[in-house]
Each structure stands twice: as structure tokens, then as C-alpha cells.
Protein backbone atom coordinates (compact mmCIF):
# COMPACT_ATOMS: atom_id res chain seq x y z
CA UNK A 1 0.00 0.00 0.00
CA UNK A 2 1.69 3.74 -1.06
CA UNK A 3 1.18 6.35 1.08
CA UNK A 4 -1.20 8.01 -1.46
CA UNK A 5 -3.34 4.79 -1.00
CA UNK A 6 -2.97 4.78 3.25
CA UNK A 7 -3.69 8.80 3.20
CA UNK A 8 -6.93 8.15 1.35
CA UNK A 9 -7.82 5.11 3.11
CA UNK A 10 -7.51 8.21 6.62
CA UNK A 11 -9.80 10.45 4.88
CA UNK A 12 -12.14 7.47 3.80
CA UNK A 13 -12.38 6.56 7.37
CA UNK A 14 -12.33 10.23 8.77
CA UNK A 15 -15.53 10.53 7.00
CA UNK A 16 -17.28 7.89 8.58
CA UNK A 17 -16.43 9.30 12.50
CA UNK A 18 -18.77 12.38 14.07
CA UNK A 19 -15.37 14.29 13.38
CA UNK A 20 -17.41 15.37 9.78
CA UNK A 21 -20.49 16.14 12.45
CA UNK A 22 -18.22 18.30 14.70
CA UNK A 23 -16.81 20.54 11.66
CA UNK A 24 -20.10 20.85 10.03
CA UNK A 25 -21.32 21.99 13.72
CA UNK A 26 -18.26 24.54 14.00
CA UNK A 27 -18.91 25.93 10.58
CA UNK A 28 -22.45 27.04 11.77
CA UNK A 29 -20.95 28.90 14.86
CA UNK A 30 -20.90 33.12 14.76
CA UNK A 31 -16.80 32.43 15.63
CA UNK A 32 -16.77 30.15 12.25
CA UNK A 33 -18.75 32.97 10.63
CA UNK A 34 -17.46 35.45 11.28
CA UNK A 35 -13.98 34.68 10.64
CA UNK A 36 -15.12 33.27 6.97
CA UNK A 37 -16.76 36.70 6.52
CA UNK A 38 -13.66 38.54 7.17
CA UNK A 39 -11.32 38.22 4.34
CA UNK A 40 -8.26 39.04 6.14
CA UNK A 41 -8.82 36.59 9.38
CA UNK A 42 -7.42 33.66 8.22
CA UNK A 43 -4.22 34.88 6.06
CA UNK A 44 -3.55 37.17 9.80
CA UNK A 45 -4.02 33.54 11.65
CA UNK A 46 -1.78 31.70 9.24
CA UNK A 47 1.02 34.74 9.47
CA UNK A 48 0.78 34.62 13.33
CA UNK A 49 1.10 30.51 12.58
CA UNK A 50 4.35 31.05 10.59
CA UNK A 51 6.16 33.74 12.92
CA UNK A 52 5.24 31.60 15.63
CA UNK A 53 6.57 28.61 14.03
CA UNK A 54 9.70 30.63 12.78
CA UNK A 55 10.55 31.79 16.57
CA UNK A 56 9.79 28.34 17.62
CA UNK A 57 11.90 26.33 15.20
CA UNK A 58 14.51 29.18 15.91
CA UNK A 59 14.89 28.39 19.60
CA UNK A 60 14.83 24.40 18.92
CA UNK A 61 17.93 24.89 16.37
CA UNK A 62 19.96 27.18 18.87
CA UNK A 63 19.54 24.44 21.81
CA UNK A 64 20.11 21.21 19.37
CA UNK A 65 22.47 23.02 17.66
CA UNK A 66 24.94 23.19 21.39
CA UNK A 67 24.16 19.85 22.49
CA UNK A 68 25.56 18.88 18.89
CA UNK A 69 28.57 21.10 19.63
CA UNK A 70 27.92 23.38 16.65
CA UNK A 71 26.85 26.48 18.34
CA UNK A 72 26.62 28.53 21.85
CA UNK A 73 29.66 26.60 23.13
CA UNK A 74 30.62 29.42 25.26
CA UNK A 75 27.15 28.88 27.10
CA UNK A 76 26.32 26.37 29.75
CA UNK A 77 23.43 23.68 28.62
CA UNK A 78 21.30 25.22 31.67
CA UNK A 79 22.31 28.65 30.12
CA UNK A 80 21.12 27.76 26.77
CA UNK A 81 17.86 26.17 27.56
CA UNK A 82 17.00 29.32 30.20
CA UNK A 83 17.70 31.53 27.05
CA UNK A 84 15.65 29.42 24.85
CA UNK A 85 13.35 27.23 25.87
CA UNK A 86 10.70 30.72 26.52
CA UNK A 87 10.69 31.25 23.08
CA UNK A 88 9.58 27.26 21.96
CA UNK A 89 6.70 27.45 24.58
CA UNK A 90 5.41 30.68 23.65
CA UNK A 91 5.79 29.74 20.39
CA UNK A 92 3.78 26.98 21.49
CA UNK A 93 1.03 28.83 22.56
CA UNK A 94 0.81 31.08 19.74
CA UNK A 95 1.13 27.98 17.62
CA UNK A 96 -2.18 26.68 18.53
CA UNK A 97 -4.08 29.30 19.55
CA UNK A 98 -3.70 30.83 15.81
CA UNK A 99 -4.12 26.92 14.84
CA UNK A 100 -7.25 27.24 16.90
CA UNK A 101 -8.38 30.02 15.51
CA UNK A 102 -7.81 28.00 11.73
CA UNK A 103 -9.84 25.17 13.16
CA UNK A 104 -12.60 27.60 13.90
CA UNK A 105 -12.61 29.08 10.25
CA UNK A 106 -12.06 26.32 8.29
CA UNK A 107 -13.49 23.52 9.91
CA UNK A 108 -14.16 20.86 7.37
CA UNK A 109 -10.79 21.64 5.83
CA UNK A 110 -8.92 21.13 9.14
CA UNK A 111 -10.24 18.28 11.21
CA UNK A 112 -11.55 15.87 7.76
CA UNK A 113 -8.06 15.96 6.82
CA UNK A 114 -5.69 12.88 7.50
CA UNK A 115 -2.11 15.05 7.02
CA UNK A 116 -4.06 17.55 9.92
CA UNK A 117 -4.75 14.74 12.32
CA UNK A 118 -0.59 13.30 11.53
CA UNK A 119 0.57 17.11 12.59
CA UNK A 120 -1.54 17.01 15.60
CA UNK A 121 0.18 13.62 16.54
CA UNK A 122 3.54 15.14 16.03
CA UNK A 123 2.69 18.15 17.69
CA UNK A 124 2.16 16.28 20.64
CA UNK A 125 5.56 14.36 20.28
CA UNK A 126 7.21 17.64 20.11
CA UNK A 127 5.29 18.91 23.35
CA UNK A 128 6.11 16.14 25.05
CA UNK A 129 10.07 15.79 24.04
CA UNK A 130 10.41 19.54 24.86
CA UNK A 131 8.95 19.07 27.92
CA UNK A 132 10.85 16.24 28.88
CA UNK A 133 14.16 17.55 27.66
CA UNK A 134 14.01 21.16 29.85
CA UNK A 135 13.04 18.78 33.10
CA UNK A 136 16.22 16.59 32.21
CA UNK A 137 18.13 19.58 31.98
CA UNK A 138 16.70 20.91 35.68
CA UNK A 139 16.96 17.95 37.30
CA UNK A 140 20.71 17.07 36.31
CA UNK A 141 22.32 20.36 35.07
CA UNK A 142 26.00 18.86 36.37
CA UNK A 143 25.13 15.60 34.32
CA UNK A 144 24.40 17.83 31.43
CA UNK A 145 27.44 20.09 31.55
CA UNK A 146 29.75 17.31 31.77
CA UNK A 147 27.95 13.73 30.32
CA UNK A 148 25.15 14.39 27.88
CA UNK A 149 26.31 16.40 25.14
CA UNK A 150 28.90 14.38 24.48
CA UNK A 151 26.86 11.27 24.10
CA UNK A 152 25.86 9.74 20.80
CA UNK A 153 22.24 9.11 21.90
CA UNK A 154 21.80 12.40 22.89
CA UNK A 155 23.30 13.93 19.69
CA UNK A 156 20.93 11.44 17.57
CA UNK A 157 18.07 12.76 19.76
CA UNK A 158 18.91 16.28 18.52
CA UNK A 159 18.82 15.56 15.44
CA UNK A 160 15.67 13.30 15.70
CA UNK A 161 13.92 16.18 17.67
CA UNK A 162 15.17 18.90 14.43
CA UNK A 163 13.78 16.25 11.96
CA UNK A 164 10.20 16.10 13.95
CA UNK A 165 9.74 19.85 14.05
CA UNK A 166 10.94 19.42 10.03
CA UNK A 167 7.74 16.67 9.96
CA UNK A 168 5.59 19.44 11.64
CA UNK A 169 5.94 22.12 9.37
CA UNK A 170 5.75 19.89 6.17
CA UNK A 171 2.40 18.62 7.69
CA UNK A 172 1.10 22.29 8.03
CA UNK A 173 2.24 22.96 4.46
CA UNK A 174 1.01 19.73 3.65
CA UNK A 175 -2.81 20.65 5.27
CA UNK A 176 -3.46 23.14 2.56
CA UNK A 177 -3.06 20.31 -0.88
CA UNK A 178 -4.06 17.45 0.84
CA UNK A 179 -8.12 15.92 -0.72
CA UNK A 180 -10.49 16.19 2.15
């Protein structure tokens, strides 16, 4: 089975679930309304989506980009992720309440669409790497100055966790050609 073929067989099923219910409800709403009756509303939300991203994406390079030994040297790991780690979860939060706000205006586009529901998955992954990462790097900030940067595992996990946030923003491209 292609991935054309699995991706279709996701929307095929996506239409059978109350999810094509729940997006015909939101469309109805005065939020869903009245963002589709504003021109401007959605190509502001998708802006705020990109900066967002941009700052976001940003901050993850600058802290992988250490523990690989590429950049920030001079800094401390704790240093680094006090410096950057702000700017991923406010990112964060401007990431989906802008994606939110997308949901609300283009419901049927959004939440009957199979690449939509892969982002989501990976947006979770990243949540939940990021968040374990900065509580590694509170909890042991001697181990991480001396031990962790160093390590092969770790420096495949930087990469790894560059590649997912890669994933994420092909998804969101991705949202925009994909058949719903």
C-alpha cells in the first residue's frame, strides 16, 4: 500500500467518524462565521502561525544546535535552555491558539483531513520531548554540563527532535493540498 493509497484510506475513514459532524457543527458557529466573513482573518491567523513557528523552530535549532557542539559553546546547557526554551513554549502557545483560531474558520478543511490529524500527533511528540528535555536539563544540570552532550544518543536525539519539528511544518504545508 503507497502512502497516497494509506492517506486516502484516513480520509475514507475520517468521514465515517462524528469528526465530519463536529466541523459541520463549528462551521455554523458566529466564531466560524465570522472569521469566513472577514477576508483578512485567516491569512492574519496563518502569518501569526508562521512567525510563531519561525521563533519556535529558531529556539529548537539554537539548543540542538549546542548539544551537537555546533553552536553557543561558550554557554552552559542550563544557560542555553533558560535563554531558549521561553521562546519554543510561547511559540507553542501562539502555535495553537492561531491553529485554533484556523480550526474555527475552516473547519471541514482542518479536522476531515488525515495530514491535519498526523501534525496534531507530532505536535504532541514535540510537546512532550520539549517538555521532557528542559526537566532533564533541571533535574541534572552537572550531568548535562559534563555527560550528555557528548553522548551519541543524545546527539541522535537532537537531530531526531530537528527532523520532527521538520515533519511538523511539512504537515502544516502539507494541510493546505491534501483531498479532504
Amino acid at each position: 500500500m503507497s502512502i497516497s493509497d494509506a492517506l486516502f484510506a484516513f480520509t475514507e475513514w475520517l468521514r465515517t467518524t462524528p469528526i465530519v459532524d463536529l466541523s459541520l457543527w463549528i462551521s455554523e458557529t458566529k466564531a466560524s462565521l465570522w472569521i469566513g466573513n472577514h477576508f483578512w482573518a485567516i491569512p492574519i491567523m496563518q502569518n501569526i502561525h508562521i512567525l510563531s513557528i519561525a521563533g519556535s523552530f529558531s529556539a529548537v535549532l539554537m539548543v540542538n544546535m549546542r548539544i551537537l557542539g555546533l553552536a553557543g559553546n561558550g554557554r552552559t546547557m542550563s544557560a542555553t535552555v533558560r535563554r531558549y526554551m521561553p521562546w519554543i513554549w510561547w511559540g507553542l502557545v501562539l502555535l495553537i491558539v492561531s491553529g485554533f483560531g484556523m480550526i474555527v474558520g475552516e473547519p471541514v478543511r482542518e479536522l476531515v483531513n488525515p495530514i491535519f490529524w498526523i501534525k496534531m500527533a507530532l505536535v504532541i511528540v514535540v510537546i512532550l520531548v520539549s517538555a521532557a528535555f528542559q526537566s532533564s536539563v533541571r533535574r541534572n544540570v552537572a550531568s548535562w554540563e559534563t555527560t550528555h552532550t557528548g553522548r551519541t544518543a543524545v546527539r541522535i536525539g537532537a537531530v531526531l527532535v530537528i527532523l520532527l519539528w521538520c515533519a511538523v511544518m511539512f504537515g502544516g504545508r502539507w494541510i493546505a493540498y491534501a483531498p479532504v
